[in-house]
PDB file of N, CA and C in Angstrom:
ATOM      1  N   UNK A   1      26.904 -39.000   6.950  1.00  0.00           N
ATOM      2  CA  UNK A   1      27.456 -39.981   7.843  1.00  0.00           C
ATOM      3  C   UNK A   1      26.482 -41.136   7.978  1.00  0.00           C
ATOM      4  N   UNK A   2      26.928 -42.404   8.196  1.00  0.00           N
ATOM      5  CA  UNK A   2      26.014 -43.399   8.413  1.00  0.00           C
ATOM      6  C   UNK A   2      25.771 -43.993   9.566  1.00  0.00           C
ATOM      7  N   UNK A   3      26.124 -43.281  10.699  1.00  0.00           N
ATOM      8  CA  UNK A   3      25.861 -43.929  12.144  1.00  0.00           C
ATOM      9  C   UNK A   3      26.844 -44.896  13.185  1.00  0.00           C
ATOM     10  N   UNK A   4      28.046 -45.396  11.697  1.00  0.00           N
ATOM     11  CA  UNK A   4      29.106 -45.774  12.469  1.00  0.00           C
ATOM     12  C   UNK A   4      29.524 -45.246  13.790  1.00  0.00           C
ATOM     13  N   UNK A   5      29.785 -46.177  15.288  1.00  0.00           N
ATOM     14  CA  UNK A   5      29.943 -44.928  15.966  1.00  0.00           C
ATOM     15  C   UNK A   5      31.382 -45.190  15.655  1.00  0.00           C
ATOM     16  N   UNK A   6      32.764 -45.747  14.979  1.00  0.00           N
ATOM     17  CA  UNK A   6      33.501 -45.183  14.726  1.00  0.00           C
ATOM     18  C   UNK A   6      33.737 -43.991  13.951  1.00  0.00           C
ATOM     19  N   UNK A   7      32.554 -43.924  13.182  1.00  0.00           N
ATOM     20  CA  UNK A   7      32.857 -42.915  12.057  1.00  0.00           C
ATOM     21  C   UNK A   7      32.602 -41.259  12.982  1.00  0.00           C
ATOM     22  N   UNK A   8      31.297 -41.668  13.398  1.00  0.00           N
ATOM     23  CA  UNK A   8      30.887 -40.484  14.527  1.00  0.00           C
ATOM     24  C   UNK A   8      32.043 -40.166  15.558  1.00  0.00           C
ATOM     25  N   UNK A   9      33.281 -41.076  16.102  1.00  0.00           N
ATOM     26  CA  UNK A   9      34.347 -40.088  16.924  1.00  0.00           C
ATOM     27  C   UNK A   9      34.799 -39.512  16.505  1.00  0.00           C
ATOM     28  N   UNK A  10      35.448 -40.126  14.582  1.00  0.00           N
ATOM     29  CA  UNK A  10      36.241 -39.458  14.347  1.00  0.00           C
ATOM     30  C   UNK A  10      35.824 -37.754  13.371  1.00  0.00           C
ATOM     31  N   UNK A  11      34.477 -38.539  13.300  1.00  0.00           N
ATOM     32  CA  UNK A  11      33.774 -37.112  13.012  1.00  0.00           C
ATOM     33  C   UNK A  11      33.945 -35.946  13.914  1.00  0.00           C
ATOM     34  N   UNK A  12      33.076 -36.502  15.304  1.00  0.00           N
ATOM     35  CA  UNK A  12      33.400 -35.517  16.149  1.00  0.00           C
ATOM     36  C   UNK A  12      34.885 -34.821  16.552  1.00  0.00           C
ATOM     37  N   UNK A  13      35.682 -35.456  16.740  1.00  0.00           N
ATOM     38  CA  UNK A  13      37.036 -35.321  16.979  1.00  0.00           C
ATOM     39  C   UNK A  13      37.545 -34.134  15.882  1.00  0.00           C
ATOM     40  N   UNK A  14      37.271 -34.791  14.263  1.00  0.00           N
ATOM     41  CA  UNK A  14      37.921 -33.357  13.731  1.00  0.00           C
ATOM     42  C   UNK A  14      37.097 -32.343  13.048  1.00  0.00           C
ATOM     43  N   UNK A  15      35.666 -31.894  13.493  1.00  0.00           N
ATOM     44  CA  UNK A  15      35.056 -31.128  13.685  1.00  0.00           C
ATOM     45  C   UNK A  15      34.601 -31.099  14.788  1.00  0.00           C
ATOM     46  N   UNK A  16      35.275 -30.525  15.788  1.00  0.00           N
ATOM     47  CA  UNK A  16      34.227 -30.506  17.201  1.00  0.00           C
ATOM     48  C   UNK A  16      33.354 -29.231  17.363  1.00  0.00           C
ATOM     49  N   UNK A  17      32.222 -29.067  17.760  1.00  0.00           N
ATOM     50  CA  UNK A  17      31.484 -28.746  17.925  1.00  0.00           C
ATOM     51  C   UNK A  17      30.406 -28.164  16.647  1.00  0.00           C
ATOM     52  N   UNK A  18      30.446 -29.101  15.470  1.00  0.00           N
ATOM     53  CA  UNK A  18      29.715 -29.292  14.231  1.00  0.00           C
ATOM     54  C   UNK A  18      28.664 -29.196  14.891  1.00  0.00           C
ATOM     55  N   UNK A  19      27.346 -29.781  14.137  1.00  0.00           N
ATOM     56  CA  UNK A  19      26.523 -30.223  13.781  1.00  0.00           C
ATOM     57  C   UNK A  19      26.492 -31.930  12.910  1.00  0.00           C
ATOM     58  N   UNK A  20      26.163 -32.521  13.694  1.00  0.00           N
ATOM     59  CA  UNK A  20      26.413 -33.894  12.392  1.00  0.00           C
ATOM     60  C   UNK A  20      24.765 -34.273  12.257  1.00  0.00           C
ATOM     61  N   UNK A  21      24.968 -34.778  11.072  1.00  0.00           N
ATOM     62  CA  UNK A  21      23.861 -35.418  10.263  1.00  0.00           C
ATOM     63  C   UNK A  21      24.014 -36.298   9.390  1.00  0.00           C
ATOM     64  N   UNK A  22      23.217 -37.302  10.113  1.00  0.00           N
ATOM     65  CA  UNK A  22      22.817 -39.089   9.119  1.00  0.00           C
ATOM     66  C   UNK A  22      22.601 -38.746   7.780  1.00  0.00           C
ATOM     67  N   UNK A  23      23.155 -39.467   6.966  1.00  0.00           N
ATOM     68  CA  UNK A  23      23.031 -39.486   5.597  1.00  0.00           C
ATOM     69  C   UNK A  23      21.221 -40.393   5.659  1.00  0.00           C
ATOM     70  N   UNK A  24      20.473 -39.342   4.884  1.00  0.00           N
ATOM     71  CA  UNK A  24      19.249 -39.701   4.739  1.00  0.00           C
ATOM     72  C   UNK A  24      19.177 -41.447   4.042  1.00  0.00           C
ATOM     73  N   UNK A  25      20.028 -41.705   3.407  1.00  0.00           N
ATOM     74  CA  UNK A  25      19.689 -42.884   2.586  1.00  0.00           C
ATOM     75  C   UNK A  25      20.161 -43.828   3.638  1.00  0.00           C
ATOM     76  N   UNK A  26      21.365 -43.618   4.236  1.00  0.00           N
ATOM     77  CA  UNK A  26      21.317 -44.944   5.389  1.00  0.00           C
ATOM     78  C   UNK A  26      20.544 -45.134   6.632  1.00  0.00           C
ATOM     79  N   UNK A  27      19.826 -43.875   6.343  1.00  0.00           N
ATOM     80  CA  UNK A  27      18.756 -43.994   7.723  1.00  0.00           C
ATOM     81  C   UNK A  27      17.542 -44.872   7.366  1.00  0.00           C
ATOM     82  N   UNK A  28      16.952 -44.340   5.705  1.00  0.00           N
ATOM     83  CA  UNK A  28      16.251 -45.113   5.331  1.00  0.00           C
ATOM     84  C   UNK A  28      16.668 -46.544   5.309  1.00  0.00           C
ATOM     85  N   UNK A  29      17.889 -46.809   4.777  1.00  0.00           N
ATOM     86  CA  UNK A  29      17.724 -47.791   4.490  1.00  0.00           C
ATOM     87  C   UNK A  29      17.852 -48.958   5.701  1.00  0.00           C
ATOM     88  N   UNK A  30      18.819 -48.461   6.607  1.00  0.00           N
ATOM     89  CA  UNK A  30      18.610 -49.271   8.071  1.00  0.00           C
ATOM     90  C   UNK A  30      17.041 -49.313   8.336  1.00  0.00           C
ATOM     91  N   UNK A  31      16.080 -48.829   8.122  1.00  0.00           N
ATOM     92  CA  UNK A  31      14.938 -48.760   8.655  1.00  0.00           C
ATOM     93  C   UNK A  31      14.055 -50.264   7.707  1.00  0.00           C
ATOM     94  N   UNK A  32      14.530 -50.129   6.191  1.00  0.00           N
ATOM     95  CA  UNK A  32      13.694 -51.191   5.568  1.00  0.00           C
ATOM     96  C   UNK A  32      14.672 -51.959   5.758  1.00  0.00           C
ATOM     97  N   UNK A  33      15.814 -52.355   5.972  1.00  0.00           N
ATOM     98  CA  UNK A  33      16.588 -53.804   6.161  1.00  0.00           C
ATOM     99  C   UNK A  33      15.945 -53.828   7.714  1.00  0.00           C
ATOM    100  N   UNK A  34      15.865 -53.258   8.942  1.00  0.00           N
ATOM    101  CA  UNK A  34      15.073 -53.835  10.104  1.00  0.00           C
ATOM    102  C   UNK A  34      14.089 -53.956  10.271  1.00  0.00           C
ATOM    103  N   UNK A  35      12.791 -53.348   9.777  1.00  0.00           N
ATOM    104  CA  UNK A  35      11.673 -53.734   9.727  1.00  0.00           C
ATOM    105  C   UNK A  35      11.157 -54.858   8.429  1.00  0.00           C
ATOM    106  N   UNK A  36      11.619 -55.071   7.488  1.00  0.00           N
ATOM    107  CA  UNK A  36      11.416 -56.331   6.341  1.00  0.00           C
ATOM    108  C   UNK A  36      11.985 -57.109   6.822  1.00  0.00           C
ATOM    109  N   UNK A  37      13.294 -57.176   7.617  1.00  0.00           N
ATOM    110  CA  UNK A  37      14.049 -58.952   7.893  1.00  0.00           C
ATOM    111  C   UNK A  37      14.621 -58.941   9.160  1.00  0.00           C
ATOM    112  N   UNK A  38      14.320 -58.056  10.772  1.00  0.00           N
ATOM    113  CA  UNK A  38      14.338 -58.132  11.817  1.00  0.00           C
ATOM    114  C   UNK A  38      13.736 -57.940  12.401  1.00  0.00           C
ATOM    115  N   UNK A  39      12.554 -57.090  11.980  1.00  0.00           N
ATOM    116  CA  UNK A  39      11.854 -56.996  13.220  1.00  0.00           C
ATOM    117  C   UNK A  39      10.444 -58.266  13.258  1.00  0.00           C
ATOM    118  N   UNK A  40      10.024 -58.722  14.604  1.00  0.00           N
ATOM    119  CA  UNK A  40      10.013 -59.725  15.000  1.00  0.00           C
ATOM    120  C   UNK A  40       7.832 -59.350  15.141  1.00  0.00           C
ATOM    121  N   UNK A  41       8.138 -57.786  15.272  1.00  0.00           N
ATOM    122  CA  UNK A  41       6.233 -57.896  15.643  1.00  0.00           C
ATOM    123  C   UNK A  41       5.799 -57.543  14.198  1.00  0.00           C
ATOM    124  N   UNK A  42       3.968 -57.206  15.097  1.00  0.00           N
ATOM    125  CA  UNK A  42       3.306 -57.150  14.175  1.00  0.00           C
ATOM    126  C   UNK A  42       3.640 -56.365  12.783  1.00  0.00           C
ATOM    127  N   UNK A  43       3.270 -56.782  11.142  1.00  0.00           N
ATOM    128  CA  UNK A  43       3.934 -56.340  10.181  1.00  0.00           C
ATOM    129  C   UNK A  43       2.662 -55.375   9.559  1.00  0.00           C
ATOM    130  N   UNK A  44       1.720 -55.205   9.776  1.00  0.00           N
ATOM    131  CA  UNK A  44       0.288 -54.388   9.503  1.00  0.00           C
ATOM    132  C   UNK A  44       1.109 -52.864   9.585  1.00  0.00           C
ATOM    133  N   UNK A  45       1.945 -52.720  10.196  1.00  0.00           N
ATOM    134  CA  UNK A  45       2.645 -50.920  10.716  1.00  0.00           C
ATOM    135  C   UNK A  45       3.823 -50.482   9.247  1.00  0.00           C
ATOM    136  N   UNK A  46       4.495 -51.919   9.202  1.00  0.00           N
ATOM    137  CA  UNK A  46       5.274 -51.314   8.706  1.00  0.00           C
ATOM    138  C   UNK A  46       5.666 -50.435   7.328  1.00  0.00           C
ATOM    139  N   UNK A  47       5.096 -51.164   6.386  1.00  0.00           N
ATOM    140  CA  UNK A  47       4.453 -50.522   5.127  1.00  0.00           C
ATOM    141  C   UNK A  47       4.669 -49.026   4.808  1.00  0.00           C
ATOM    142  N   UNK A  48       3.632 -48.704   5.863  1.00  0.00           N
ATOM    143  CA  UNK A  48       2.991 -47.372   5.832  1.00  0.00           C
ATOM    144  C   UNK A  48       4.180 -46.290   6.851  1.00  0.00           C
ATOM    145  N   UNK A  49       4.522 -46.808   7.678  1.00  0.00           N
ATOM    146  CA  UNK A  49       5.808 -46.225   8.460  1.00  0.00           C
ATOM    147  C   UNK A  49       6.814 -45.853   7.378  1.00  0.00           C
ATOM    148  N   UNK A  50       7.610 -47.179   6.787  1.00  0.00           N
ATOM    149  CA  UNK A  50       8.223 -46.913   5.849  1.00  0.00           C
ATOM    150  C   UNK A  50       7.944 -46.041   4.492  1.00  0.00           C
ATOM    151  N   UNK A  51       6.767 -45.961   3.690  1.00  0.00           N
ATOM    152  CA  UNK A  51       6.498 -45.187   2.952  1.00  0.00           C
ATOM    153  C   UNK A  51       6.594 -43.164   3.330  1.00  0.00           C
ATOM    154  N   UNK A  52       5.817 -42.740   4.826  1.00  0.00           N
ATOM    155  CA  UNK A  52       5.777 -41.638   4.910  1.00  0.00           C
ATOM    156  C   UNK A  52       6.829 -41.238   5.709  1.00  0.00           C
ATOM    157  N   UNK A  53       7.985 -42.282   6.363  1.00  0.00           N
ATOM    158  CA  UNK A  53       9.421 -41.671   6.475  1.00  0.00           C
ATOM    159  C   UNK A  53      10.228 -41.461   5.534  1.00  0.00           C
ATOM    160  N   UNK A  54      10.418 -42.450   3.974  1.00  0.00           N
ATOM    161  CA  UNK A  54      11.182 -42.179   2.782  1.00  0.00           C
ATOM    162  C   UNK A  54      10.381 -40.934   2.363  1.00  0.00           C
ATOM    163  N   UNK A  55       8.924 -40.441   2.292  1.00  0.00           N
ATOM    164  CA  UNK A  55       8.908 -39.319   1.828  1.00  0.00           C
ATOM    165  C   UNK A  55       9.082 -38.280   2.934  1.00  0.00           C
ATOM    166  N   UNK A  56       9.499 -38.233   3.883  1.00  0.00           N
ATOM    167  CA  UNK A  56       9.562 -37.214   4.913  1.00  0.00           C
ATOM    168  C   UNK A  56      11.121 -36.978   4.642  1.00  0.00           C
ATOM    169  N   UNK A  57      11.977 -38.153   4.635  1.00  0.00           N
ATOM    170  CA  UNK A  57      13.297 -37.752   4.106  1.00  0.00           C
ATOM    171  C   UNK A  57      13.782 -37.016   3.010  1.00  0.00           C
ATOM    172  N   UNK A  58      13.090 -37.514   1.583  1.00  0.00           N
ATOM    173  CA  UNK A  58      13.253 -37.154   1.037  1.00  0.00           C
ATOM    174  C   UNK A  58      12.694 -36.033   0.169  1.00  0.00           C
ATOM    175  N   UNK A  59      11.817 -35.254   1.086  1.00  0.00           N
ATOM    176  CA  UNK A  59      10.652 -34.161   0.639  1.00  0.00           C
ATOM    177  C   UNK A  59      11.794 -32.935  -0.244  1.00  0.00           C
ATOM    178  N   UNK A  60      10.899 -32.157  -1.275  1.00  0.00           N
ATOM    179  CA  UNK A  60      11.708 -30.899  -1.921  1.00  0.00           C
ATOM    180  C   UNK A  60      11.867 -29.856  -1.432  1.00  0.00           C
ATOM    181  N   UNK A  61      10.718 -29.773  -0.350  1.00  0.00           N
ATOM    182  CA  UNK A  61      11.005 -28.287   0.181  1.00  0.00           C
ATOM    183  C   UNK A  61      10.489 -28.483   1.228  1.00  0.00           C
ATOM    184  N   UNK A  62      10.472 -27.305   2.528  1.00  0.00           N
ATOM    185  CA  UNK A  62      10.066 -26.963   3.613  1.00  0.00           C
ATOM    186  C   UNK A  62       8.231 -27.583   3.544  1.00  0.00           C
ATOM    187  N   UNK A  63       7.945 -26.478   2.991  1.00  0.00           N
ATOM    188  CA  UNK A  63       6.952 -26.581   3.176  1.00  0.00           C
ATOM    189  C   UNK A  63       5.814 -28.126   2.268  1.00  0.00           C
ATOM    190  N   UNK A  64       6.723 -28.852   2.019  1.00  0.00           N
ATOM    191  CA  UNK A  64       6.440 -30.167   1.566  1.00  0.00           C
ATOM    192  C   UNK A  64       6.571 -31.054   2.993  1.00  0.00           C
ATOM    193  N   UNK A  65       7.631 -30.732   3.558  1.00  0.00           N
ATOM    194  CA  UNK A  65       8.322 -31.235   4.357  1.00  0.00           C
ATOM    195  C   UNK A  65       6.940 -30.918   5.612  1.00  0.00           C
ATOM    196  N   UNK A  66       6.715 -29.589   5.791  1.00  0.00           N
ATOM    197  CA  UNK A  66       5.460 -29.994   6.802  1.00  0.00           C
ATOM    198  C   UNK A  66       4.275 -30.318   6.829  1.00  0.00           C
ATOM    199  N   UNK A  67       4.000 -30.588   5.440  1.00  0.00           N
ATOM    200  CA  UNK A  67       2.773 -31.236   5.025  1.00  0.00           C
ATOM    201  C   UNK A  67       2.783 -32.685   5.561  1.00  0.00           C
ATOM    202  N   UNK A  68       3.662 -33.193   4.765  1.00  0.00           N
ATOM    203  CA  UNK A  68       3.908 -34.697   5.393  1.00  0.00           C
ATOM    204  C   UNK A  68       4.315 -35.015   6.964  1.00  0.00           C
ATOM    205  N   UNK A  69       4.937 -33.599   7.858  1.00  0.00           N
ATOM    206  CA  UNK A  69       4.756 -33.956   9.030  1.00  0.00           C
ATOM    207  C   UNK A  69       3.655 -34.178   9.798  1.00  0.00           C
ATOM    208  N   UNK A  70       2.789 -33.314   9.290  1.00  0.00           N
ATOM    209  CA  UNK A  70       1.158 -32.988   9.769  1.00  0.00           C
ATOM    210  C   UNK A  70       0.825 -34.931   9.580  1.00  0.00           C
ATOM    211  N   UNK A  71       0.996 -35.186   8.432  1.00  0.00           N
ATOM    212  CA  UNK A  71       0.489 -36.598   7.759  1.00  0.00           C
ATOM    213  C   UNK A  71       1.089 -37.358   8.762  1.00  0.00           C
ATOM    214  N   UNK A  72       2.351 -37.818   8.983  1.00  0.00           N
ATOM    215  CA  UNK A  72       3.205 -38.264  10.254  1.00  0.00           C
ATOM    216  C   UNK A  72       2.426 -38.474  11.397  1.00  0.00           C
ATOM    217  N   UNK A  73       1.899 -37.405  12.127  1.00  0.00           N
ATOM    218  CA  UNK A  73       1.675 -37.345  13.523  1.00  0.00           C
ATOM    219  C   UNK A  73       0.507 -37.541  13.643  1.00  0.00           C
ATOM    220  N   UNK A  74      -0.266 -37.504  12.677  1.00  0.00           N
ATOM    221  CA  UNK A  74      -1.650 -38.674  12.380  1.00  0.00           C
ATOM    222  C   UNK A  74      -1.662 -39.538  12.066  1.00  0.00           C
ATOM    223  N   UNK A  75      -0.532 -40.260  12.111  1.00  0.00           N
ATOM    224  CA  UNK A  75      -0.396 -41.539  12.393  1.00  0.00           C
ATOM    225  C   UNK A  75       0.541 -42.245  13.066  1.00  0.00           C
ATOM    226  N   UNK A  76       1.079 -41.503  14.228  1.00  0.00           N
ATOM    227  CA  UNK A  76       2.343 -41.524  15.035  1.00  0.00           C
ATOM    228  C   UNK A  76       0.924 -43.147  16.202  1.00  0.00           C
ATOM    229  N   UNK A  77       0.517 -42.587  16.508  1.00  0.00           N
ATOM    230  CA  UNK A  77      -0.179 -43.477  17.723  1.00  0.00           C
ATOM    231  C   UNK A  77      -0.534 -44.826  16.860  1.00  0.00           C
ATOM    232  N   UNK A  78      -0.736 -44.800  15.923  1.00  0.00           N
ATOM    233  CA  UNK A  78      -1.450 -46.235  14.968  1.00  0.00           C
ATOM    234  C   UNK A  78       0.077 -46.750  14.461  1.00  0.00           C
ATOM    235  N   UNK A  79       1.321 -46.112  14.529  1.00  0.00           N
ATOM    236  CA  UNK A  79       2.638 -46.760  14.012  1.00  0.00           C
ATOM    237  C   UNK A  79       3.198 -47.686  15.804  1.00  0.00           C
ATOM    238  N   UNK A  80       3.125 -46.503  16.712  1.00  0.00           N
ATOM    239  CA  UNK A  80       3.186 -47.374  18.306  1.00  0.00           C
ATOM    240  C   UNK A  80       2.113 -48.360  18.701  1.00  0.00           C
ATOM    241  N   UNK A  81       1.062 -48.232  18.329  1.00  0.00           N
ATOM    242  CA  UNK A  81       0.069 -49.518  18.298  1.00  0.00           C
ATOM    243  C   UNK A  81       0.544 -50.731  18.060  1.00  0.00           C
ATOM    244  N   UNK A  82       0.821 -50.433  16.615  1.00  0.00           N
ATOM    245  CA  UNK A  82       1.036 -51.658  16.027  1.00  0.00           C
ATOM    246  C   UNK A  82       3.137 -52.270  16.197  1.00  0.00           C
ATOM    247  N   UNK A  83       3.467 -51.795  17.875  1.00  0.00           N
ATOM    248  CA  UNK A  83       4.587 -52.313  17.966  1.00  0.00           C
ATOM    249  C   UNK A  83       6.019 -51.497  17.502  1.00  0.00           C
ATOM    250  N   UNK A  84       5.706 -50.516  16.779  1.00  0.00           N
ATOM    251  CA  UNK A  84       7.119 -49.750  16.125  1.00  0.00           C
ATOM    252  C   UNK A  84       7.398 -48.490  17.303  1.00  0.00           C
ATOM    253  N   UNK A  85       6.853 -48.326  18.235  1.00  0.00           N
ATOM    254  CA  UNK A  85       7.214 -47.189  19.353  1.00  0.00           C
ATOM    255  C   UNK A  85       9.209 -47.486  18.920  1.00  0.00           C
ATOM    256  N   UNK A  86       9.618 -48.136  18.937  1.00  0.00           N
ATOM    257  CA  UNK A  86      11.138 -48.354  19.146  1.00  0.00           C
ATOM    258  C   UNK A  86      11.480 -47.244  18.194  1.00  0.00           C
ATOM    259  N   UNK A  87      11.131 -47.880  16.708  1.00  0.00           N
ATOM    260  CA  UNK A  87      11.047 -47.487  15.389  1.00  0.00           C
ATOM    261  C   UNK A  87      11.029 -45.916  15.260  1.00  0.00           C
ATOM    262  N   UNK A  88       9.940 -45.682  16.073  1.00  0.00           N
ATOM    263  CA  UNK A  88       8.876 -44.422  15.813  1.00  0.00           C
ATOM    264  C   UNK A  88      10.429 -43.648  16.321  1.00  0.00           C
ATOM    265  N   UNK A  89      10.053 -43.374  17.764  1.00  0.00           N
ATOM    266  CA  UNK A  89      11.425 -42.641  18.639  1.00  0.00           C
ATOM    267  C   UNK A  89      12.753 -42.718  18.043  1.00  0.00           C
ATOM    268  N   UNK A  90      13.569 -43.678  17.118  1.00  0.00           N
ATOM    269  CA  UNK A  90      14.642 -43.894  16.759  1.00  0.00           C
ATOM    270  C   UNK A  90      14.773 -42.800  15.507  1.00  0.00           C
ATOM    271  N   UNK A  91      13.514 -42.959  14.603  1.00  0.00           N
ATOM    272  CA  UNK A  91      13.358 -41.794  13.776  1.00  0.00           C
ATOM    273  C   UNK A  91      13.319 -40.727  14.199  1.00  0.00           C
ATOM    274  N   UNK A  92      12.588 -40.457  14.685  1.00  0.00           N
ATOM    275  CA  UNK A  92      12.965 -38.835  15.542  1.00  0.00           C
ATOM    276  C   UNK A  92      13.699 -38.742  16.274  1.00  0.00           C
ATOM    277  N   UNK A  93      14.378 -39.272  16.891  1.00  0.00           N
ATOM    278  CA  UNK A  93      15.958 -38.708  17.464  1.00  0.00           C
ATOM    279  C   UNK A  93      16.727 -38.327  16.490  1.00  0.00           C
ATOM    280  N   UNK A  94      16.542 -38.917  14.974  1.00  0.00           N
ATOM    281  CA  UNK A  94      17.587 -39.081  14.166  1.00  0.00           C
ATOM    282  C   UNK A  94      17.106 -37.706  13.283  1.00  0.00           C
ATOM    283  N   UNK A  95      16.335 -37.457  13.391  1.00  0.00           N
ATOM    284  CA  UNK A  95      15.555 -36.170  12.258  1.00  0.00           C
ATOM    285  C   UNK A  95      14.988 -34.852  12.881  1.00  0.00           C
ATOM    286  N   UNK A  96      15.409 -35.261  14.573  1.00  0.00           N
ATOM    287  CA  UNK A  96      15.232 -34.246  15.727  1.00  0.00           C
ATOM    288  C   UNK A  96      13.515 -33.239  15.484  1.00  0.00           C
ATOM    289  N   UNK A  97      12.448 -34.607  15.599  1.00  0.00           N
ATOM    290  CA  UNK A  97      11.153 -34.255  15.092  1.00  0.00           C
ATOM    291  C   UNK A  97      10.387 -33.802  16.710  1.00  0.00           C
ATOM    292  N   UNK A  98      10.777 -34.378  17.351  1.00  0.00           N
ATOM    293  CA  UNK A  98      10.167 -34.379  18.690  1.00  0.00           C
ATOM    294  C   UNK A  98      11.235 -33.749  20.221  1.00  0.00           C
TER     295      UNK A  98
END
């Protein structure tokens, strides 16, 4: 799913009580179309935000997957520093990290 919230009623509506989940590629990719050509602060964050969320999305296995979280959360405070707190939280609501 891509976040439409039309798409999300009618999701919900004819699976109710699913589980739904963002299609990894439109999460990414909403993330580099708003941070390359909307977002407005400092650009020193974004780079590196964007690099270890496309590989957090797209990791092969579990235990790939918590390697790079470990990597993540050492650098969760230096991604809100530099202005992406919005960013930061929007990803993890969406990947239910926190």
């Amino acid at each position: 799913m891509d976040g439409d919230p039309g798409v999300l009623r009618a999701v919900r509506a004819t699976f109710p009580g699913m589980a739904i989940q963002l299609c990894i590629r439109h999460l990414h990719s909403y993330h580099v179309y708003h941070l390359r050509y909307l977002f407005q602060g400092p650009k020193e964050g974004i780079e590196p935000f964007l690099d270890i969320t496309h590989r957090m999305l797209y990791a092969n296995n579990l235990k790939h997957l918590e390697y790079l979280f470990k990597e993540y959360s050492s650098m969760r405070n230096f991604f809100i520093q530099k202005g992406l707190e919005a960013e930061v939280l929007n990803f993890e609501s969406k990947v239910n990290l926190i």
